[in-house]
Protein backbone atom coordinates (compact mmCIF):
# COMPACT_ATOMS: atom_id res chain seq x y z
CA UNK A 1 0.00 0.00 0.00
CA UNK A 2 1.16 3.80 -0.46
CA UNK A 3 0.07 7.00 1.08
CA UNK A 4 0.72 10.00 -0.77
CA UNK A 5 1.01 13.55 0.77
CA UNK A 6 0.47 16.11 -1.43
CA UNK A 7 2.18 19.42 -0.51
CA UNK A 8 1.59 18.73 3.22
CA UNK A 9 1.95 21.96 5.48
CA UNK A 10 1.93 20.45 9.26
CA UNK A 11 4.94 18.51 10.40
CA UNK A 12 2.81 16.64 13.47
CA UNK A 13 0.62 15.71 10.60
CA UNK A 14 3.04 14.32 8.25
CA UNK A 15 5.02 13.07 11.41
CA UNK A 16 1.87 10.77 12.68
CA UNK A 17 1.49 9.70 9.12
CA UNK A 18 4.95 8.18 8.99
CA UNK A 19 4.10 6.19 12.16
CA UNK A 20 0.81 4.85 11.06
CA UNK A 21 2.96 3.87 7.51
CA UNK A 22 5.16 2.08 9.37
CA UNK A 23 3.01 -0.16 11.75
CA UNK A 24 1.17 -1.25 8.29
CA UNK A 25 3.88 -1.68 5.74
CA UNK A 26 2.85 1.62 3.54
CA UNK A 27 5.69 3.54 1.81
CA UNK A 28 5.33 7.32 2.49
CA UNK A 29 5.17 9.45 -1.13
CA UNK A 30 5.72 13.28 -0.19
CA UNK A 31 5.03 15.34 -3.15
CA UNK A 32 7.16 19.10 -2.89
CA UNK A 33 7.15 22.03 -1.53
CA UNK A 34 6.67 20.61 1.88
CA UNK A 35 5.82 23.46 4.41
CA UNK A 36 8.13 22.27 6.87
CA UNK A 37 12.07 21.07 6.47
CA UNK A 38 11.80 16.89 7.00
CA UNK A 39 14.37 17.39 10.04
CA UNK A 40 12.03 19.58 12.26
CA UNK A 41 11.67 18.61 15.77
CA UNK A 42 8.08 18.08 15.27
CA UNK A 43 7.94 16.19 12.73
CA UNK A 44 10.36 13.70 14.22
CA UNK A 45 8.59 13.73 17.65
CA UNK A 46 5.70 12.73 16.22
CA UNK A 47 7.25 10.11 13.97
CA UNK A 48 8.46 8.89 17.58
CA UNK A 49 11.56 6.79 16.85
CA UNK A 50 9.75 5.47 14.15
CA UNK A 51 10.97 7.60 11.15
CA UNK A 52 14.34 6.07 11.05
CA UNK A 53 12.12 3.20 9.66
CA UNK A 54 9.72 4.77 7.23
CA UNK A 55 10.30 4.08 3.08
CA UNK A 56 9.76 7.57 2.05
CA UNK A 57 10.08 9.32 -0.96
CA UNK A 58 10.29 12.49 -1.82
CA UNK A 59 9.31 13.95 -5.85
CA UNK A 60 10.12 17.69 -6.89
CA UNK A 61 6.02 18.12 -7.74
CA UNK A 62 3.33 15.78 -9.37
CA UNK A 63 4.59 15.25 -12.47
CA UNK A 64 7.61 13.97 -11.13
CA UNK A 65 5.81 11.33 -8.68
CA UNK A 66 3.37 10.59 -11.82
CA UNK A 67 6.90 9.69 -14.11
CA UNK A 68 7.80 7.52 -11.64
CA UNK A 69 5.01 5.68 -11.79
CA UNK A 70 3.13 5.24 -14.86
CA UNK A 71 -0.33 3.21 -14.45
CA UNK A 72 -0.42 3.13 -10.89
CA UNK A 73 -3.78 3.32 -9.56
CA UNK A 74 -3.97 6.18 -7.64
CA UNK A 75 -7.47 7.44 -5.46
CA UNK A 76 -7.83 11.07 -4.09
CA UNK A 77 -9.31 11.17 -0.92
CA UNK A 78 -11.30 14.60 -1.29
CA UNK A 79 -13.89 16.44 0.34
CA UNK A 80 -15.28 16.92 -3.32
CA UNK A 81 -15.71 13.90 -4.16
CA UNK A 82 -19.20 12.06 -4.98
CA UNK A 83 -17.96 8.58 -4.05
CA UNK A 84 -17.30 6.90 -0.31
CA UNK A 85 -13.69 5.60 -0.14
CA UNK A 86 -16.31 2.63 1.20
CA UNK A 87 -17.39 2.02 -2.36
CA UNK A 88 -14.46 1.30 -3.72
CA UNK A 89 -12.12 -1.96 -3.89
CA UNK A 90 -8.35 -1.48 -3.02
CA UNK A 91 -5.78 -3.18 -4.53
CA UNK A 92 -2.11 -3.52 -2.10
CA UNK A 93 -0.48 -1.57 -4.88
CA UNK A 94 -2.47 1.05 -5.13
CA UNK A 95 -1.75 4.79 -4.21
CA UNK A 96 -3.87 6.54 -1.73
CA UNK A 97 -3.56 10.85 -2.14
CA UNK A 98 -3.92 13.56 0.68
CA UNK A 99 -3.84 17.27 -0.13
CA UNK A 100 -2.32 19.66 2.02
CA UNK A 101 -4.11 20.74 5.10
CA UNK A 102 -5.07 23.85 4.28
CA UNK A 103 -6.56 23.49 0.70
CA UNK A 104 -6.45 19.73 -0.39
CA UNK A 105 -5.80 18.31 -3.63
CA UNK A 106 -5.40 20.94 -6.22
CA UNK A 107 -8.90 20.79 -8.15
CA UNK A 108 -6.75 20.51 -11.77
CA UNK A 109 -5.50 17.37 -10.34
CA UNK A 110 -9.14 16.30 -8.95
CA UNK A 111 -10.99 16.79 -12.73
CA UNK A 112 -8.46 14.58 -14.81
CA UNK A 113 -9.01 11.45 -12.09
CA UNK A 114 -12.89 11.95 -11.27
CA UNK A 115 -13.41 8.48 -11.29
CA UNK A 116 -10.59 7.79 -8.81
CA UNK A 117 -12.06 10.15 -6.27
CA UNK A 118 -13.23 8.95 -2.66
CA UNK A 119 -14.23 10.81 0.38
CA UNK A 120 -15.29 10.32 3.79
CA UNK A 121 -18.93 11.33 5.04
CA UNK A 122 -19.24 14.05 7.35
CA UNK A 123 -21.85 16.41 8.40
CA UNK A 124 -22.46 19.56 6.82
CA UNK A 125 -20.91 21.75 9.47
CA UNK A 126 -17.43 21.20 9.22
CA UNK A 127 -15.02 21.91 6.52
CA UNK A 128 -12.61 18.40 6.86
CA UNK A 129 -11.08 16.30 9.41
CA UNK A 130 -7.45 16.27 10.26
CA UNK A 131 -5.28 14.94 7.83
CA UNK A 132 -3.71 11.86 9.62
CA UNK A 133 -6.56 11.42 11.08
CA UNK A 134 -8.16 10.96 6.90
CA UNK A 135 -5.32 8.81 5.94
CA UNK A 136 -5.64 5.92 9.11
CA UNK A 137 -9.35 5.73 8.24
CA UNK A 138 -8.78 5.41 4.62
CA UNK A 139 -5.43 3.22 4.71
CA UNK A 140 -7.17 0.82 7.31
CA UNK A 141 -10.29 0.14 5.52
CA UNK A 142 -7.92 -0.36 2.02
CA UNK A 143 -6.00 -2.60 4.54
CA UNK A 144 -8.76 -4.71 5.40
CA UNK A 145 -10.19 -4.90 2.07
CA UNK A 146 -7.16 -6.84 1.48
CA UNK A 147 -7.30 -9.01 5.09
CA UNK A 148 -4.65 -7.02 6.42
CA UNK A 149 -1.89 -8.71 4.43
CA UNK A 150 1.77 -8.55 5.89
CA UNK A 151 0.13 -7.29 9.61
CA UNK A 152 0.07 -9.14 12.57
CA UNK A 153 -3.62 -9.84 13.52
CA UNK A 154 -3.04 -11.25 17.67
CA UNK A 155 -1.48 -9.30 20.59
CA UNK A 156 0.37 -10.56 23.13
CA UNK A 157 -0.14 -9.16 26.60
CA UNK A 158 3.28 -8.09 28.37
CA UNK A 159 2.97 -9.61 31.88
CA UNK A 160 0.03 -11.29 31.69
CA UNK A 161 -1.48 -14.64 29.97
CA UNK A 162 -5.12 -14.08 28.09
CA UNK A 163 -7.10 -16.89 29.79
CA UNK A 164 -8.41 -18.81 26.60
């Protein structure tokens, strides 16, 4: 699976992102100009010690990240959208797309891939939810479209035995 973060602006975003990618196996796509410098405090603290084990790449602006992968499926997560990111069927190659915080995915972007547009219902009041918030709802249900391939499904208490 891949998570793509287009121009993101919040390095505790971006930071919680990478941490989420890791526990599930997702390479992290960051698509330029970042609003932050990857080596802030923030974004590492959030990362925890995590980032040191994120596959991340980084791509000059779309078109770059598009050359380097020609035919890859690729769904928008937008506000704008007119189809649930329920209603479609995720493949483990496939490319899931943020926009930045403060504006989303650029709507020139959004009318050449209509069909590959998905959103998440909300009420009318509010404008969008937080952006790693967006991307562990969306990568999780992709994830278990696809029984969770690759992730461990049992825990194991620390001290303790589970009784059964």
């Amino acid at each position: 699976m891949n998570i793509v973060l287009h121009q993101p602006e919040i390095p505790q975003n971006t930071g919680n992102i990478g941490r989420t990618c890791v526990a599930t196996n997702t390479a992290l796509h960051l698509i330029e100009p970042l609003g932050f410098r990857i080596n802030e405090k923030e974004l590492k603290r959030a990362g925890m010690d995590y980032w040191e084990k994120l596959d991340v790449t980084r791509y000059i602006d779309y078109e770059e990240f598009k050359s380097k992968h020609p035919g890859a499926k690729i769904w928008m997560a937008t506000t704008k959208a007119k189809k649930c990111y329920t209603d479609v069927k995720f493949g483990m190659d496939d490319f899931i797309m943020f926009g930045k915080e403060s504006a989303g995915i650029p709507e020139e972007i959004l009318v050449e891939n209509e069909e590959n547009c998905i959103r998440i219902p909300m009420g009318e009041e509010i404008r969008s939810l937080n952006l790693s918030n967006s991307v562990a709802i969306v990568l999780y249900e992709a994830l278990r479209q696809n029984n969770f391939a690759g992730l461990e499904q049992e825990g194991n208490l620390h001290r303790l035995q589970w009784k059964n």
